[in-house]
C-alpha atoms as a PDB file:
ATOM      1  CA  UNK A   1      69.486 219.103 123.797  1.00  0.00           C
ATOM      2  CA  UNK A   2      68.565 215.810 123.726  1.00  0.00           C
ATOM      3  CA  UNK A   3      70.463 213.386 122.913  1.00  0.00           C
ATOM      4  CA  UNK A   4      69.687 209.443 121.159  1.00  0.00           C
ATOM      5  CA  UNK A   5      71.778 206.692 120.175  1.00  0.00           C
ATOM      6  CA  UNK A   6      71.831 204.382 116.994  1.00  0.00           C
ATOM      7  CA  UNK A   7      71.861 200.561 117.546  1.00  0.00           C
ATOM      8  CA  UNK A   8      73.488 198.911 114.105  1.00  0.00           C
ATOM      9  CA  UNK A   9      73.971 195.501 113.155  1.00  0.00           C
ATOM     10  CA  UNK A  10      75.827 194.901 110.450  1.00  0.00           C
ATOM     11  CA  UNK A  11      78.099 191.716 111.147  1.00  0.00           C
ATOM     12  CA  UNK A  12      76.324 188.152 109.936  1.00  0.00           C
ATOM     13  CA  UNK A  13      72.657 189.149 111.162  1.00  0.00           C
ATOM     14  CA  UNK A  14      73.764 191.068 114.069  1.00  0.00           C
ATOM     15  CA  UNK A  15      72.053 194.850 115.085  1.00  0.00           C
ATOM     16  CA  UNK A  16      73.582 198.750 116.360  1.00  0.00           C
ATOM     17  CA  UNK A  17      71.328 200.372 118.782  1.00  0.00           C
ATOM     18  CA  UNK A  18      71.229 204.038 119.302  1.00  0.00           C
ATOM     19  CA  UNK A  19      70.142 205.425 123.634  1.00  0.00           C
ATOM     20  CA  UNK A  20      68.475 208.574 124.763  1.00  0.00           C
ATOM     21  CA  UNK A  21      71.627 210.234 123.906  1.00  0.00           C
ATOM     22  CA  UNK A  22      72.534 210.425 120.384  1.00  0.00           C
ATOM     23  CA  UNK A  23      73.901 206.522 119.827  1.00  0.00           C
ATOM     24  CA  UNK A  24      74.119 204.249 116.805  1.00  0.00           C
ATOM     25  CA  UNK A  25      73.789 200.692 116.603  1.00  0.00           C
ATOM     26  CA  UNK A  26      73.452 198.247 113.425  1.00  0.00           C
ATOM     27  CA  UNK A  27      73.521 194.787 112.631  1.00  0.00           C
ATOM     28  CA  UNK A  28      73.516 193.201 109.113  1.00  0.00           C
ATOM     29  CA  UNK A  29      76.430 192.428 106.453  1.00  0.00           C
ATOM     30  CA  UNK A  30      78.640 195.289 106.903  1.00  0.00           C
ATOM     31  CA  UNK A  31      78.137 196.956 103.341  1.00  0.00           C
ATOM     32  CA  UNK A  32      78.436 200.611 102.806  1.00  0.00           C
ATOM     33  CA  UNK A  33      74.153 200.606 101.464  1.00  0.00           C
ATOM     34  CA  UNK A  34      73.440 197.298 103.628  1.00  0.00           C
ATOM     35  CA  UNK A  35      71.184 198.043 106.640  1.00  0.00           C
ATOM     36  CA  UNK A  36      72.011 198.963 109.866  1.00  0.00           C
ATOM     37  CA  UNK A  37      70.200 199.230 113.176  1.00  0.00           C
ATOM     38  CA  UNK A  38      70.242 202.525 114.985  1.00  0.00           C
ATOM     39  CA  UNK A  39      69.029 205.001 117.475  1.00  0.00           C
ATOM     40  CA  UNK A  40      67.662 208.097 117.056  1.00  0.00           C
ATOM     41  CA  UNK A  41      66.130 211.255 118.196  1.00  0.00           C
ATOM     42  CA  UNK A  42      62.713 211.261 119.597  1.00  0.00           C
ATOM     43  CA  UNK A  43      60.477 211.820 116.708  1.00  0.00           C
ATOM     44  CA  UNK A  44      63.022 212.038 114.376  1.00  0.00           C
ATOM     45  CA  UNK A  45      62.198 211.197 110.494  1.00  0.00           C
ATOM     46  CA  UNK A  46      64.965 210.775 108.267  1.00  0.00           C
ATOM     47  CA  UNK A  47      64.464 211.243 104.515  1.00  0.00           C
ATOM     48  CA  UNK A  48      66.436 209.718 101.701  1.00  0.00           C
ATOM     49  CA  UNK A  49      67.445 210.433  98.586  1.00  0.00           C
ATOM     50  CA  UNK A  50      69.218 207.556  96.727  1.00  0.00           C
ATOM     51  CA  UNK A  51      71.381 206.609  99.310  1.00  0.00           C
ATOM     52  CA  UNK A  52      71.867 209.718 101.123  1.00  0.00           C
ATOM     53  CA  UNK A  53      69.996 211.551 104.374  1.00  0.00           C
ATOM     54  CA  UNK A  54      69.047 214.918 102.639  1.00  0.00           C
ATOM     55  CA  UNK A  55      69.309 218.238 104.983  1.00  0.00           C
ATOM     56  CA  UNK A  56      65.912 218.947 105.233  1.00  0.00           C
ATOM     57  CA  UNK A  57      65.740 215.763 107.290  1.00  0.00           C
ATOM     58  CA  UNK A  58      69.102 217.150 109.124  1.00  0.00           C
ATOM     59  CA  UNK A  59      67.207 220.266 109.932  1.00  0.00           C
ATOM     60  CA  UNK A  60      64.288 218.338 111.050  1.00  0.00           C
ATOM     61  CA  UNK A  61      65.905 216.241 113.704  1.00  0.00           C
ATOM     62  CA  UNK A  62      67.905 218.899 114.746  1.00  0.00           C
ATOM     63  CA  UNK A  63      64.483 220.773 115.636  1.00  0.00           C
ATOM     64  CA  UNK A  64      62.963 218.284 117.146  1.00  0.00           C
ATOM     65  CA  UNK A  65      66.080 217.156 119.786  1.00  0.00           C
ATOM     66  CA  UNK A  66      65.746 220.807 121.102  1.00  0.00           C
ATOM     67  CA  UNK A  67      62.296 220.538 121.602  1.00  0.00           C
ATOM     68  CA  UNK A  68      62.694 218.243 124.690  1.00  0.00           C
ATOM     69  CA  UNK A  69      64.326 215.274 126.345  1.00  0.00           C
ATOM     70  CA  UNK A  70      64.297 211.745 124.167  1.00  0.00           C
ATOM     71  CA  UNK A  71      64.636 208.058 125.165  1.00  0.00           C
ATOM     72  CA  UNK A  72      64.475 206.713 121.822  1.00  0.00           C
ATOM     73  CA  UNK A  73      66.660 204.277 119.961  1.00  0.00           C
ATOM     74  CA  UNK A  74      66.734 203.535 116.352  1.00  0.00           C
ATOM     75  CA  UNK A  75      67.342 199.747 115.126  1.00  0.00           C
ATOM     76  CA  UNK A  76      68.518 199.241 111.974  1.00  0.00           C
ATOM     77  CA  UNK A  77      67.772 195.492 110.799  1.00  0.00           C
ATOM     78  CA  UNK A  78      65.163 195.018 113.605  1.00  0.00           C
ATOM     79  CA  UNK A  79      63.418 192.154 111.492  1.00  0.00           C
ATOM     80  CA  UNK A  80      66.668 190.177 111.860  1.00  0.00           C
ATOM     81  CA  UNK A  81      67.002 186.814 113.658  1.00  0.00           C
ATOM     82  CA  UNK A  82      69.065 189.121 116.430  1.00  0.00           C
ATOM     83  CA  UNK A  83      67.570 192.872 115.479  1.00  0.00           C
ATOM     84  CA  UNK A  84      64.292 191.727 116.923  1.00  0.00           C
ATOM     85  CA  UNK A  85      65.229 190.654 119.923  1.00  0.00           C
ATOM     86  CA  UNK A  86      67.258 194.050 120.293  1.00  0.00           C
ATOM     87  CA  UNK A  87      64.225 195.531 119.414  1.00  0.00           C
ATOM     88  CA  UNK A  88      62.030 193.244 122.172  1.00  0.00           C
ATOM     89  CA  UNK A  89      64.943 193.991 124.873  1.00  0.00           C
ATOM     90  CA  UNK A  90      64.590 197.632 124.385  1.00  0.00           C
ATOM     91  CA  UNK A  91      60.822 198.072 123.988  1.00  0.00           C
ATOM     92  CA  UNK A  92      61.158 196.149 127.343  1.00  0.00           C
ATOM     93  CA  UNK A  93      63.267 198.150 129.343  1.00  0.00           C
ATOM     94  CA  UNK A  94      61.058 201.477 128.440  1.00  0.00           C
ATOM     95  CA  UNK A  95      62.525 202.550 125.333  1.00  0.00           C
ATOM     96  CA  UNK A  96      61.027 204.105 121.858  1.00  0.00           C
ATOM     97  CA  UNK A  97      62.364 202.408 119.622  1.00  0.00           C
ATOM     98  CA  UNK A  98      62.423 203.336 115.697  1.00  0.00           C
ATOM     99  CA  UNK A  99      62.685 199.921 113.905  1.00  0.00           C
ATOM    100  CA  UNK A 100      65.118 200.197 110.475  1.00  0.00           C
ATOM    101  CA  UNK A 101      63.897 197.353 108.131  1.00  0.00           C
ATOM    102  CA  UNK A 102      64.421 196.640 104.521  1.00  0.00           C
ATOM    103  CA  UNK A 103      60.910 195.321 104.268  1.00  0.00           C
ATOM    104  CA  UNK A 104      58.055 197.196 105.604  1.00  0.00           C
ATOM    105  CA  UNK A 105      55.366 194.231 105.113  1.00  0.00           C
ATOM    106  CA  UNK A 106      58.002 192.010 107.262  1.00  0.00           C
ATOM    107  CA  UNK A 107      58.115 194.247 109.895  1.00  0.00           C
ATOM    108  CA  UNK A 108      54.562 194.888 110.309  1.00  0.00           C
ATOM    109  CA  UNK A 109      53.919 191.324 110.413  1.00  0.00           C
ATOM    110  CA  UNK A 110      56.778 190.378 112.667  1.00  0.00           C
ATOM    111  CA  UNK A 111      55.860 193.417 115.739  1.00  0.00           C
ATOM    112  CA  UNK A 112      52.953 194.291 117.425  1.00  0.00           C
ATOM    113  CA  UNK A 113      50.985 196.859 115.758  1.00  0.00           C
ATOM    114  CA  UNK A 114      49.386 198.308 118.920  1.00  0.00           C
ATOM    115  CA  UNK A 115      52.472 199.730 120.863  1.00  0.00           C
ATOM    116  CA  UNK A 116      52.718 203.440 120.208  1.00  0.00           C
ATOM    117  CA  UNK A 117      56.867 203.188 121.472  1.00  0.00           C
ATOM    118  CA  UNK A 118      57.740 200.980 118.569  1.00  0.00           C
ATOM    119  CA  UNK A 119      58.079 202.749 114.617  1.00  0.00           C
ATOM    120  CA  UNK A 120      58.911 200.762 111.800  1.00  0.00           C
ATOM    121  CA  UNK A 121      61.144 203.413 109.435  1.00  0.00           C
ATOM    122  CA  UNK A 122      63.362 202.714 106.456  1.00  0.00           C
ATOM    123  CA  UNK A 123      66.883 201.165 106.661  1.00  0.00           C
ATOM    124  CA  UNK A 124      70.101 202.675 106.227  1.00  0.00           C
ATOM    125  CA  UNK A 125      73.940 201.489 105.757  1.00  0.00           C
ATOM    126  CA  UNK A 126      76.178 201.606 108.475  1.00  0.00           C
ATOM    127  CA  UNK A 127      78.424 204.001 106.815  1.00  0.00           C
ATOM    128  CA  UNK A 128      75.325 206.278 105.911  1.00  0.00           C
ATOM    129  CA  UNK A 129      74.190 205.855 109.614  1.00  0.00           C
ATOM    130  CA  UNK A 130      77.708 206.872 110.911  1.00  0.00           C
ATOM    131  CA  UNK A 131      77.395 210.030 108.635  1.00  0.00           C
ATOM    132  CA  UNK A 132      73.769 211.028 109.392  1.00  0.00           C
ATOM    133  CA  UNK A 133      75.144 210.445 113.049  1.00  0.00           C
ATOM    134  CA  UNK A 134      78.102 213.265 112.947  1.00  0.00           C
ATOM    135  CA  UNK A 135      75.485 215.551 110.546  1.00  0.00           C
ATOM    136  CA  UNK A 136      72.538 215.011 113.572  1.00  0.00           C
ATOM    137  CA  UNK A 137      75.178 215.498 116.417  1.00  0.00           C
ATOM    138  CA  UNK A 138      74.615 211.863 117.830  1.00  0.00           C
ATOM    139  CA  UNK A 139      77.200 210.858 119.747  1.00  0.00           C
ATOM    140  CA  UNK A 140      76.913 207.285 120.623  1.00  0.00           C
ATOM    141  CA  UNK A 141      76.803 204.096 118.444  1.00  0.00           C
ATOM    142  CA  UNK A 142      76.917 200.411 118.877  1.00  0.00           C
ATOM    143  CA  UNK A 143      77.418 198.169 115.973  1.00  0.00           C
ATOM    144  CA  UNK A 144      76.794 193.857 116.368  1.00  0.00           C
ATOM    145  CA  UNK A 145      80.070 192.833 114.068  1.00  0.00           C
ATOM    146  CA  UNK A 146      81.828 189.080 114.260  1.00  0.00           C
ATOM    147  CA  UNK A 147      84.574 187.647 115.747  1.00  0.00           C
ATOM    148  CA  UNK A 148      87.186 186.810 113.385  1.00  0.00           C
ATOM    149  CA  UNK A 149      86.286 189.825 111.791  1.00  0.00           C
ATOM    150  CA  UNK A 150      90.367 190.231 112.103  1.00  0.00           C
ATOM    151  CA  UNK A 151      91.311 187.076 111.293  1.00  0.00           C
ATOM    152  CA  UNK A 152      94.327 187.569 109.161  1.00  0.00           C
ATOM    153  CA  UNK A 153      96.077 189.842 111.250  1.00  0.00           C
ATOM    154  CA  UNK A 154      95.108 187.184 113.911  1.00  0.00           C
ATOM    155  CA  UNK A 155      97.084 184.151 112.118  1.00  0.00           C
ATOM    156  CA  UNK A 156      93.350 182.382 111.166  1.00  0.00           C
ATOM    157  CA  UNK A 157      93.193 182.498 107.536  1.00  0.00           C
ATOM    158  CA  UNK A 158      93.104 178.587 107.609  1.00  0.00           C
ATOM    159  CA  UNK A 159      90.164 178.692 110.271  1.00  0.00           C
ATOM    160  CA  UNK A 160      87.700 177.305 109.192  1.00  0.00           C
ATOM    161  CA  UNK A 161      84.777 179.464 109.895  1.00  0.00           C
ATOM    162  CA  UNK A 162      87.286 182.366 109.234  1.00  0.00           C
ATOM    163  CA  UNK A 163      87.077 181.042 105.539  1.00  0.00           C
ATOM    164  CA  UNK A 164      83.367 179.968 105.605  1.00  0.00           C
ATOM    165  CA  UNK A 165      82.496 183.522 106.423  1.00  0.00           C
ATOM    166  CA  UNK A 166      84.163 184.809 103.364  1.00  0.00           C
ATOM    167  CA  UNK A 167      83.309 182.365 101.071  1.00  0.00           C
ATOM    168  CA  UNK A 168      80.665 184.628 100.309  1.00  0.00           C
ATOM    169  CA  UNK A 169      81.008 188.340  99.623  1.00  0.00           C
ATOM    170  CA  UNK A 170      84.166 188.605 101.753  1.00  0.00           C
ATOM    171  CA  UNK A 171      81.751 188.844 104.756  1.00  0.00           C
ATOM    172  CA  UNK A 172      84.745 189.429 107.366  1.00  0.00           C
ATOM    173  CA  UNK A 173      86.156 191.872 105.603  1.00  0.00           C
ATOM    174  CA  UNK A 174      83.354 194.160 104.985  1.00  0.00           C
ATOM    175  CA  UNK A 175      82.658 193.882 108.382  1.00  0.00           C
ATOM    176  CA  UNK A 176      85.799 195.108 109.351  1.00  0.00           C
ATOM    177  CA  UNK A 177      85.640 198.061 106.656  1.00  0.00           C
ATOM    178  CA  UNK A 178      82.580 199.215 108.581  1.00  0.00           C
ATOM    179  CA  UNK A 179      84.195 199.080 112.551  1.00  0.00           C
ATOM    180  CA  UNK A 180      87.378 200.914 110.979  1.00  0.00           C
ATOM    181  CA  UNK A 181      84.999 203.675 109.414  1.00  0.00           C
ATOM    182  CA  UNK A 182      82.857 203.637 112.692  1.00  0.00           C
ATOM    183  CA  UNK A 183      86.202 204.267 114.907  1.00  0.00           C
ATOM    184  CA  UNK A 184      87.366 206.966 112.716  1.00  0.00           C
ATOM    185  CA  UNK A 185      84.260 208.857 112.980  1.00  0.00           C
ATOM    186  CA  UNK A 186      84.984 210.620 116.228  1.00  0.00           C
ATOM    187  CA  UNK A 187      81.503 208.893 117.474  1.00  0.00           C
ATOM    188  CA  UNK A 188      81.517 207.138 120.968  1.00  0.00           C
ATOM    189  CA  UNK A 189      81.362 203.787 119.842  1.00  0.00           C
ATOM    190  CA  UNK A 190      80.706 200.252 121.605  1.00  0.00           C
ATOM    191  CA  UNK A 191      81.724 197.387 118.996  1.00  0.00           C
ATOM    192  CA  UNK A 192      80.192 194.083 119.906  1.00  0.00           C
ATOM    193  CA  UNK A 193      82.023 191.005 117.971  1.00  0.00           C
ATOM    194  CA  UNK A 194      79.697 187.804 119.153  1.00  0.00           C
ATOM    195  CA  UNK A 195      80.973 183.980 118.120  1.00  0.00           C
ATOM    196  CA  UNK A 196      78.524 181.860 116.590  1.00  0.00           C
ATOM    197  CA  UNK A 197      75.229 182.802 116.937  1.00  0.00           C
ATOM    198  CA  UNK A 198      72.420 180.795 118.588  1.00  0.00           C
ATOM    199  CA  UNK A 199      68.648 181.121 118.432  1.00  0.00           C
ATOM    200  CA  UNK A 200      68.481 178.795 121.549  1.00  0.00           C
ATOM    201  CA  UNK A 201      67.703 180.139 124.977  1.00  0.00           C
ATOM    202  CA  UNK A 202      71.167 181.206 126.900  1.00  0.00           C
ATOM    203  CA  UNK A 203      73.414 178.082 127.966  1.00  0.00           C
ATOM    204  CA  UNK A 204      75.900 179.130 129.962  1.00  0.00           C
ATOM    205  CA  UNK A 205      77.352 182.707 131.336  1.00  0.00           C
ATOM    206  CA  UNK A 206      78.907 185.971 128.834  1.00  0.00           C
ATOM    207  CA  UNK A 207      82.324 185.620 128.497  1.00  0.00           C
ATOM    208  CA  UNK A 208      83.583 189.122 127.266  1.00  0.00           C
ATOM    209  CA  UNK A 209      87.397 189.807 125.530  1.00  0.00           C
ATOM    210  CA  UNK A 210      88.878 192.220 124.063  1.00  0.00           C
ATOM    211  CA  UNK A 211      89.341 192.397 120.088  1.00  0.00           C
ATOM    212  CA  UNK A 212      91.302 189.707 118.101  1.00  0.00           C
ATOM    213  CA  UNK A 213      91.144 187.242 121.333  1.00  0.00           C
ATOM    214  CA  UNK A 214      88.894 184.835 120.496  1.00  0.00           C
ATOM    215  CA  UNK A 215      88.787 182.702 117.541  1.00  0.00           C
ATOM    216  CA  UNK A 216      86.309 180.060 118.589  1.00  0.00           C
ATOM    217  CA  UNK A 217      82.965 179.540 120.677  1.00  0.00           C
ATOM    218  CA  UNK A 218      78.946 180.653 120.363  1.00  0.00           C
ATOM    219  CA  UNK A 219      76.885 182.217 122.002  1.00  0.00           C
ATOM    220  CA  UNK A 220      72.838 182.707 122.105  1.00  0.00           C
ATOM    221  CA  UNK A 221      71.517 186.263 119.832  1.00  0.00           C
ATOM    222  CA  UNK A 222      69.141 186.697 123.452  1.00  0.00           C
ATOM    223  CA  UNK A 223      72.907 187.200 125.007  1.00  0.00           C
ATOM    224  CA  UNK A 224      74.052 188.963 122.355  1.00  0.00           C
ATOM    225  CA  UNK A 225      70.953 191.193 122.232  1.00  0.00           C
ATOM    226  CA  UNK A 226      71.342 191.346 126.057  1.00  0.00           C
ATOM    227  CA  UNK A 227      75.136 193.269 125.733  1.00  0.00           C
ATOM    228  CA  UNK A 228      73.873 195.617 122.901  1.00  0.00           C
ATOM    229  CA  UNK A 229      71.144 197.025 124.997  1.00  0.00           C
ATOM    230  CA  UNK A 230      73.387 197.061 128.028  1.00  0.00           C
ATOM    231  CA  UNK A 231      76.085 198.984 126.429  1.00  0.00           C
ATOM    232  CA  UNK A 232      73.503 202.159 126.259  1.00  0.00           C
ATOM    233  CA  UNK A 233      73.580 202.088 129.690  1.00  0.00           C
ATOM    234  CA  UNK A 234      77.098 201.423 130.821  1.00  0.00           C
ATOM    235  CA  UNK A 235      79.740 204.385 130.722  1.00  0.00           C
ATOM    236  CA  UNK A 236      82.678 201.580 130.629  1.00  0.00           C
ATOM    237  CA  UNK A 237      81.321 200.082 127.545  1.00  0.00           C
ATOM    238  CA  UNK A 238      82.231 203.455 125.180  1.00  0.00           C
ATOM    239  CA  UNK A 239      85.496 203.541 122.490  1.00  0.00           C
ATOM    240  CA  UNK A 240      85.688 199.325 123.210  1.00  0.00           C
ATOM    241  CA  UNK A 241      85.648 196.461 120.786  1.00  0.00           C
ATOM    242  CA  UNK A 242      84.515 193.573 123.404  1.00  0.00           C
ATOM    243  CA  UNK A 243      84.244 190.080 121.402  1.00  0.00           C
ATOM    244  CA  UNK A 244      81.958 187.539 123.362  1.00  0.00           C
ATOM    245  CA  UNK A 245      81.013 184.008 123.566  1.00  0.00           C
ATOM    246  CA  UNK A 246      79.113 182.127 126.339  1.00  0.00           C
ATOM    247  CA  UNK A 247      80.733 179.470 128.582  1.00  0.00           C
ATOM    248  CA  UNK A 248      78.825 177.062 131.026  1.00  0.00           C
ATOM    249  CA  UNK A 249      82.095 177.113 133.373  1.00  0.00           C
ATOM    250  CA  UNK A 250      81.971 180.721 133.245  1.00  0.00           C
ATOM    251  CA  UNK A 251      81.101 182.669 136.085  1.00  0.00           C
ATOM    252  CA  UNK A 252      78.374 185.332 136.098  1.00  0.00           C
ATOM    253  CA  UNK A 253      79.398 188.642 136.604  1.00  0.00           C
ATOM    254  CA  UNK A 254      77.862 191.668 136.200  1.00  0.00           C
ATOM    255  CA  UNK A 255      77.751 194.068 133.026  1.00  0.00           C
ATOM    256  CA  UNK A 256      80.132 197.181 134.941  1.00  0.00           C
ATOM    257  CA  UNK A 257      82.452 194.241 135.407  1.00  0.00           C
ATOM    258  CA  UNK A 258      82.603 192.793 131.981  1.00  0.00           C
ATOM    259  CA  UNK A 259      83.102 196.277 130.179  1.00  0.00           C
ATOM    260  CA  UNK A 260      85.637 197.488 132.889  1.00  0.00           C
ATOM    261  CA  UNK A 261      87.879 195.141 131.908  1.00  0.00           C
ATOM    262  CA  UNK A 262      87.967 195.858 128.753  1.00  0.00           C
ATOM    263  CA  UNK A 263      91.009 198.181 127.942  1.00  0.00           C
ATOM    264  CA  UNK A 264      89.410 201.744 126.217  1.00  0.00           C
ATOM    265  CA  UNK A 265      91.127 202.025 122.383  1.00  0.00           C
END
């Protein structure tokens, strides 16, 4: 059977990408119905009804995985300041990717319309992704979340960018709704919580920690885009929350290292 993955982000413009194994990754505000980014089957087209993947759509993919091997990976949020760069990453490194958008006319306008790998689809919520996911038998999902996403149990209420980020919607908090319903799910997950997010080029090397560690720091959306799509293809990345910011006294090291040292949850 084949298999895909779903790339979501969900956390404060951050994606989930989905592999050639069934995966999941999402970025965006971490809302049952907000968008997500994922990865899916090779071909697959998922229908929905209100909020809601029907069967027939179930039955579809289904079909379709048996019909032969996939490299695909579904995006939801792709038009995002860090989706498309997921999106650019993945289309680079050989991969279909199915684009999850909440605007159609954006999307068009912000891809190339000429490369038969990319296909812009409809967006889903991370929550809705997670259960299409266990319905579809995908078995691997990455969601882009935050750090301080655990702030209170971390002693930061008084942070201030712990309380900027809720000021509005209880950001945090959703966010962390959507990793506890994500790690619940049975699904082999990779969480990714980056620090302050950067549309400059990289300055400085990945510094990668596990969850409720870091409180402070940034780091550039190409980095962050850079772990998501590197998580599909390291084994040590799966069941880990990694939280990352970029240092330029950090030393380089490579992606088996980073993961590894992250303890498995």
């Amino acid at each position: 059977m084949a298999s895909s993955s779903i790339l979501s982000l969900r956390a404060t413009a951050s994606p989930f990408l989905v592999p050639s194994s069934p995966f999941s990754f999402s970025l965006s505000k971490p809302r049952s119905s907000s968008p997500s980014f994922s990865v899916s089957l090779n071909s697959i087209k998922m229908m929905q009804q209100g909020s809601e993947i029907t069967e027939e759509a179930a039955g579809k993919a289904e079909a379709e995985a048996n019909a032969g091997p996939a490299k695909t990976v579904f995006v939801a949020g792709a038009t995002g300041a860090t989706g498309k760069r997921i999106v650019d990453q993945l289309l680079a490194k050989g991969f279909a990717v199915k684009a999850g958008v909440r605007d159609v006319d954006r999307a068009r306008a912000a891809f190339p319309q000429n490369n038969p790998a990319l296909q812009i689809v409809d967006n889903f919520g991370t929550v809705n992704l997670v259960e299409a996911c266990r319905k579809l038998g995908v078995n691997r999902f990455i969601l882009i979340s935050s750090i301080l996403v655990n702030g209170a149990a971390m002693g930061q209420l008084l942070n201030p960018a712990y309380i900027f980020l809720n000021v509005f919607g209880l950001t945090l908090v959703a966010k962390l709704q959507a990793e506890q319903h994500i790690r619940r799910s049975g699904i082999n997950y990779t969480i990714v919580r980056p620090g302050g997010l950067r549309n400059e080029p990289p300055k400085g090397n990945i510094v990668m920690e596990p969850e409720d560690t870091l409180y402070e720091g940034s780091i550039s959306r190409d980095q962050v885009a850079e772990v998501a799509v590197e998580a599909l293809n390291h084994p040590e990345s799966s069941y880990k929350v990694v939280e990352i910011v970029a240092r330029e006294d950090a030393p380089k090291c490579l992606f088996e290292e980073l993961f590894g040292s992250i303890k498995q949850q």
